[in-house]
C-alpha atoms as a PDB file:
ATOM      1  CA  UNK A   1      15.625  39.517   3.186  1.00  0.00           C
ATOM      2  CA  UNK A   2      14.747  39.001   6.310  1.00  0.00           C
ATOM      3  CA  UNK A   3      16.481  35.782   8.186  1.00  0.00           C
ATOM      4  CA  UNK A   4      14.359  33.368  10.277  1.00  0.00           C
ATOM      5  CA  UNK A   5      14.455  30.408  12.660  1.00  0.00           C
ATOM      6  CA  UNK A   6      12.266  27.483  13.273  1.00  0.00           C
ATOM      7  CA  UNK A   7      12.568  28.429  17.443  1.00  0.00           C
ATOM      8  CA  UNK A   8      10.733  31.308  18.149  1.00  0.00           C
ATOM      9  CA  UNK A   9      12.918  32.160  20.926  1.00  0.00           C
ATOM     10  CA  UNK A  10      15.737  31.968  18.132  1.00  0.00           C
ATOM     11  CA  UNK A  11      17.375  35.744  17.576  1.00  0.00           C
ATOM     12  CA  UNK A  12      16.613  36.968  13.927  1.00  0.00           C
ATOM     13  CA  UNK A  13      20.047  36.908  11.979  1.00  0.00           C
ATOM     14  CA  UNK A  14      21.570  40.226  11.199  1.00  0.00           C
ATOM     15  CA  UNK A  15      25.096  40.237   8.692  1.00  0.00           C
ATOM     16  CA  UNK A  16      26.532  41.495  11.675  1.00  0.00           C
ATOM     17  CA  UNK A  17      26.139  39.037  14.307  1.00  0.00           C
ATOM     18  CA  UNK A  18      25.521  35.835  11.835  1.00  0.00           C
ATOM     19  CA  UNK A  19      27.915  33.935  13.122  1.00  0.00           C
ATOM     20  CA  UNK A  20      27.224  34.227  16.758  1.00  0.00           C
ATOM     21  CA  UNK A  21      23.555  33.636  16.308  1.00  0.00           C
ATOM     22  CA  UNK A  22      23.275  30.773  13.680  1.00  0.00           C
ATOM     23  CA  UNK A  23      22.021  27.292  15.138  1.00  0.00           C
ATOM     24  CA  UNK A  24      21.997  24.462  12.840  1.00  0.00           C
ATOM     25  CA  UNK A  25      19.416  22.726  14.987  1.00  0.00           C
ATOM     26  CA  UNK A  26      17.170  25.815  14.473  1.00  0.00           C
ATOM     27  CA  UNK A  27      17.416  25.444  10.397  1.00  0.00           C
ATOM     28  CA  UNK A  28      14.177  24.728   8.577  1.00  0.00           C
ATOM     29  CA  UNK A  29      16.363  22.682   5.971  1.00  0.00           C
ATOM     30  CA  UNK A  30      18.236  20.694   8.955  1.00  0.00           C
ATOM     31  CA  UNK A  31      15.182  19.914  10.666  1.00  0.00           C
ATOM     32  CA  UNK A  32      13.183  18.632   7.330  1.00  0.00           C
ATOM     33  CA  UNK A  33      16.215  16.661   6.553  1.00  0.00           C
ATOM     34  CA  UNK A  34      16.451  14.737   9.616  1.00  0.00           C
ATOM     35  CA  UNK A  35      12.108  14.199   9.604  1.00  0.00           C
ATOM     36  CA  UNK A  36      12.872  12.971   6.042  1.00  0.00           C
ATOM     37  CA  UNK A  37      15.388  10.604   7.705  1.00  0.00           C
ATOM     38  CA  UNK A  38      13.284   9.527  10.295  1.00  0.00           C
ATOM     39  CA  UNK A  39      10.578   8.975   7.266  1.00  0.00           C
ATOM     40  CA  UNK A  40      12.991   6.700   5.456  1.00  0.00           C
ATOM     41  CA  UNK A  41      14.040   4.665   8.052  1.00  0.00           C
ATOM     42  CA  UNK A  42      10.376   3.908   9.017  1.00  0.00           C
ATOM     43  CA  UNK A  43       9.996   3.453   5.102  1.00  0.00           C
ATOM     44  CA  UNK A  44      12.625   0.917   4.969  1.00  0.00           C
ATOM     45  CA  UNK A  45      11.970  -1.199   7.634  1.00  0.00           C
ATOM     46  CA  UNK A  46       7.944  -1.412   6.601  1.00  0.00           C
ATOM     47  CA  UNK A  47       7.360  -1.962   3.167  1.00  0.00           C
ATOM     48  CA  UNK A  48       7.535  -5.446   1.574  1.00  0.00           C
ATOM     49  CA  UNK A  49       9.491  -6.859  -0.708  1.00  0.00           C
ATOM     50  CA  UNK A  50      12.611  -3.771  -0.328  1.00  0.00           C
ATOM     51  CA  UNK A  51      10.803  -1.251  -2.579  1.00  0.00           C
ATOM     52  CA  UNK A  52      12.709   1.937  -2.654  1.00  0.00           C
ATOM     53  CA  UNK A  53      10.922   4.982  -1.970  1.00  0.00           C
ATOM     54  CA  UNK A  54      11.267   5.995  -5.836  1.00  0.00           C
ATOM     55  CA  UNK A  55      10.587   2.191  -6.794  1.00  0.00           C
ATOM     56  CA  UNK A  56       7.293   2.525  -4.276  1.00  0.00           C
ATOM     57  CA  UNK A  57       5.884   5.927  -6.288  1.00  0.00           C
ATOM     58  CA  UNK A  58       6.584   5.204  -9.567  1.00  0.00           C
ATOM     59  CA  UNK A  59       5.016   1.763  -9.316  1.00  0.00           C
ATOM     60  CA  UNK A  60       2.244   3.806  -6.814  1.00  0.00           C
ATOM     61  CA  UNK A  61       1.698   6.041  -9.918  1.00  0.00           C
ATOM     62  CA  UNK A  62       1.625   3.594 -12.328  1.00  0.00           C
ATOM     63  CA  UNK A  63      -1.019   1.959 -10.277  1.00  0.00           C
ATOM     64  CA  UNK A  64      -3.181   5.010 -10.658  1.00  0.00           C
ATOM     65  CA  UNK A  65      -2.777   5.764 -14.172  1.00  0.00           C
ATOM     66  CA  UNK A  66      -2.590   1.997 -15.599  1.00  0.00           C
ATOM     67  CA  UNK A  67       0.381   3.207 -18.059  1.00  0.00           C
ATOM     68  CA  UNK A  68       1.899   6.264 -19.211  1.00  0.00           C
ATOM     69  CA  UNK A  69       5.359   7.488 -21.449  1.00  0.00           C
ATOM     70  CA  UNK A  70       8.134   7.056 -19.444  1.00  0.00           C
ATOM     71  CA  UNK A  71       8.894  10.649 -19.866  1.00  0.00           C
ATOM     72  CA  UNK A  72       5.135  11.598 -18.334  1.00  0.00           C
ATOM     73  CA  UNK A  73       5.696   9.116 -15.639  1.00  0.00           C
ATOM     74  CA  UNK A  74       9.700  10.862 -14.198  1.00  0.00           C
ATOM     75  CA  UNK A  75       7.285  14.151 -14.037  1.00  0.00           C
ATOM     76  CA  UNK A  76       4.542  12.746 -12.385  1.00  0.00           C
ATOM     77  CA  UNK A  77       6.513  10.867  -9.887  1.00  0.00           C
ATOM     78  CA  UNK A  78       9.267  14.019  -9.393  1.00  0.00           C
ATOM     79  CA  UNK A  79      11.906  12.430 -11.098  1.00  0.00           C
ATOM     80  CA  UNK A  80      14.611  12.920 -13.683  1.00  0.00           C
ATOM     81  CA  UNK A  81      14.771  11.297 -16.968  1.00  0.00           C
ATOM     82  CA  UNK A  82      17.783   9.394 -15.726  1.00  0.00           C
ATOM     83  CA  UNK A  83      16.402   8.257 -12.135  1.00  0.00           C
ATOM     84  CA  UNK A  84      13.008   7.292 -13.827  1.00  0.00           C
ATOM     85  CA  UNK A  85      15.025   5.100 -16.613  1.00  0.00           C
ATOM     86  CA  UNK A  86      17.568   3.414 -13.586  1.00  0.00           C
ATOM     87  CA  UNK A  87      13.916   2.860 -11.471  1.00  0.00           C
ATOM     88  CA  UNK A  88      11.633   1.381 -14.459  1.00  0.00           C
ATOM     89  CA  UNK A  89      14.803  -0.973 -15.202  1.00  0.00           C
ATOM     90  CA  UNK A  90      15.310  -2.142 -11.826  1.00  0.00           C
ATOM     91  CA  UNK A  91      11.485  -2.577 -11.430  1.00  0.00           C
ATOM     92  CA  UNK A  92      11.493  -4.316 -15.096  1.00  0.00           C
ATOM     93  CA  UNK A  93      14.224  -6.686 -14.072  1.00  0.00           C
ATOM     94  CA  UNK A  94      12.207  -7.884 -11.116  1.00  0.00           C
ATOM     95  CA  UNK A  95       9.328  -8.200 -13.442  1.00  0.00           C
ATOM     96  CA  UNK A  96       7.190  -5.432 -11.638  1.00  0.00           C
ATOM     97  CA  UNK A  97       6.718  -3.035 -14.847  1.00  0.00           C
ATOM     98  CA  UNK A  98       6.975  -3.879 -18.322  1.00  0.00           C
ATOM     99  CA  UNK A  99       8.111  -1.253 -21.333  1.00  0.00           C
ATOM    100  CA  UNK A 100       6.606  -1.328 -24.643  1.00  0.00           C
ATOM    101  CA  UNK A 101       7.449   1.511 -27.978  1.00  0.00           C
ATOM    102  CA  UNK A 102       4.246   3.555 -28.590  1.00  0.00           C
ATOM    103  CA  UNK A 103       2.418   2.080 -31.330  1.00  0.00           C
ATOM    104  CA  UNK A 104       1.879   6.103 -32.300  1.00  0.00           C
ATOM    105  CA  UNK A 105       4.899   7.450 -31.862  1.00  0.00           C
ATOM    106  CA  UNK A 106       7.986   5.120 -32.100  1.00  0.00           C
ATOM    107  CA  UNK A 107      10.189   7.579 -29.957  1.00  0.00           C
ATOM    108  CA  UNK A 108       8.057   7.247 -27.221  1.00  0.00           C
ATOM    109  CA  UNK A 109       8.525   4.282 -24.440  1.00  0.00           C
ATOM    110  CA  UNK A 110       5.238   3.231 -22.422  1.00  0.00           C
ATOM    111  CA  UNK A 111       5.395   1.675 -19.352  1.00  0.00           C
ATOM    112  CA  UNK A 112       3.064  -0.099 -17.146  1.00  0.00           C
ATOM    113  CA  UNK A 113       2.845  -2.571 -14.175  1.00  0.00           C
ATOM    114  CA  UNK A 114       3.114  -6.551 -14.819  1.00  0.00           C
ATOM    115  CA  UNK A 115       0.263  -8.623 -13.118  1.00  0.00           C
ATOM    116  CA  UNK A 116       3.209  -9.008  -9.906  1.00  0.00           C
ATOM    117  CA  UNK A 117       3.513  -5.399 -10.418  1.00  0.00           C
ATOM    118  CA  UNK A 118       0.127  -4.584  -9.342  1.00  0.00           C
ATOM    119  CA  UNK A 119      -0.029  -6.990  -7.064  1.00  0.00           C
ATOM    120  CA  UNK A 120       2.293  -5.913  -4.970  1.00  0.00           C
ATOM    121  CA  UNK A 121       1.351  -2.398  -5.015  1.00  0.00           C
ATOM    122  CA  UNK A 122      -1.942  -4.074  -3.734  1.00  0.00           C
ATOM    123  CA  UNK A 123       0.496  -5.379  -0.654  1.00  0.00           C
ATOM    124  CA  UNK A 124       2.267  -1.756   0.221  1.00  0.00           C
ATOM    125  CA  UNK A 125      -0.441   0.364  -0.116  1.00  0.00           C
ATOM    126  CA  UNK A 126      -1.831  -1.103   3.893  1.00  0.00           C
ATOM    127  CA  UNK A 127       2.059  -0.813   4.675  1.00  0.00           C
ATOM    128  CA  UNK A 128       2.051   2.920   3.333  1.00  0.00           C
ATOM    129  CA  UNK A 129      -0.750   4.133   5.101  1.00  0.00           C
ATOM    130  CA  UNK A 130       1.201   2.889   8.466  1.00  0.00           C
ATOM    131  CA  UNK A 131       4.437   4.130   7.424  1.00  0.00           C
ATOM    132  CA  UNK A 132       2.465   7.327   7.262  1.00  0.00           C
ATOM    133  CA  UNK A 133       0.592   7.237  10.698  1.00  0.00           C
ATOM    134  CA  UNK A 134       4.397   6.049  11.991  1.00  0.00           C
ATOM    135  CA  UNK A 135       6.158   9.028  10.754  1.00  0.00           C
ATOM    136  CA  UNK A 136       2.979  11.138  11.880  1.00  0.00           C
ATOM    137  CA  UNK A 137       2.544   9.396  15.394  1.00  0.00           C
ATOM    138  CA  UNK A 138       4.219  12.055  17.576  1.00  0.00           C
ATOM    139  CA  UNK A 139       1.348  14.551  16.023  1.00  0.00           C
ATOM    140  CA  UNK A 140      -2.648  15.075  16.955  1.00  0.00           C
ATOM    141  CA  UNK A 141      -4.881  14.706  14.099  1.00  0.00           C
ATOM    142  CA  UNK A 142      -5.341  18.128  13.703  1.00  0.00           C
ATOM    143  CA  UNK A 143      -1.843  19.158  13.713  1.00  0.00           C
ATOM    144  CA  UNK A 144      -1.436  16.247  11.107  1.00  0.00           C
ATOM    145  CA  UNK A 145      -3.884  18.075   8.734  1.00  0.00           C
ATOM    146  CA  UNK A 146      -2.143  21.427   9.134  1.00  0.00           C
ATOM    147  CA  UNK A 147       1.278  19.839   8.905  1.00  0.00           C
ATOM    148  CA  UNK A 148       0.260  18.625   5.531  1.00  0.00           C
ATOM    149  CA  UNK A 149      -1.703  21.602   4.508  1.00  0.00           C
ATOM    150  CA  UNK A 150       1.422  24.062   4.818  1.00  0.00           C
ATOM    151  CA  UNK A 151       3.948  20.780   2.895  1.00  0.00           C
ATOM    152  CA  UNK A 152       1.493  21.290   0.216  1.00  0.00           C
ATOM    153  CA  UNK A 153       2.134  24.884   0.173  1.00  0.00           C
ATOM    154  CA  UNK A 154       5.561  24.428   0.075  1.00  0.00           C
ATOM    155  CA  UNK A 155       5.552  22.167  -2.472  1.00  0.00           C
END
């Protein structure tokens, strides 16, 4: 497999020379690590009320959807069983989401967004959009739209 560099004028790895050529700087995984960083910071210092990033999606998702199985909602949001459980408790306790057992299926645990649940969710979504354009400023609109187009890809 053939070994590449985010800097174009970066030399192409070969086993031999490995060593002598690898720049952490020039790492695709270093670099998105330290925009993702950057991204959190910005997060953190912008959106009310100190909503986590997973806090922010899942009650973001549950927004969308109105309620869901907990299960459904850690897959939709791109978490775990355990993270989703830790983030619909912490989000329960501060009486954001409320659980309820399936009336169907007793195994199954619902969840959905309290009246101060979708309120505030009504207060982020402004601050997301400019936590968004923050992370985004250093880019032109259309490299914004391919920057996005090739995450998607990625995905």
């Amino acid at each position: 497999m053939k070994r590449t560099a985010v800097n174009a004028n970066a030399r192409p790895a070969s086993p031999e020379t490995a060593e002598e050529s690898y720049q952490l700087d020039d790492q695709f995984g270093f670099i998105l690590r330290q925009v993702s960083q950057r991204h959190t910071a910005i997060f953190a210092e912008t959106i009310p009320e100190g909503l986590t990033t997973t806090q922010f999606a899942t009650i973001a998702r549950l927004y969308e959807l109105g309620s869901c199985s907990q299960n459904r909602l850690g897959r939709l949001t791109s978490m775990d069983a355990a993270t989703i459980k830790g983030v619909i408790a912490r989000l329960a306790k501060r009486d954001l989401a409320k659980t309820w057992t399936d009336p169907e299926d007793s195994r199954r645990l619902l969840v959905g967004l309290t009246d101060e649940g979708r309120a505030l969710a009504e207060r982020a979504f402004p601050k997301a959009f400019e936590i968004t354009d923050k992370t985004l400023e250093p880019l032109s609109a259309g490299e914004r739209e391919v920057l996005m187009e090739l995450l998607v890809r990625l995905r």
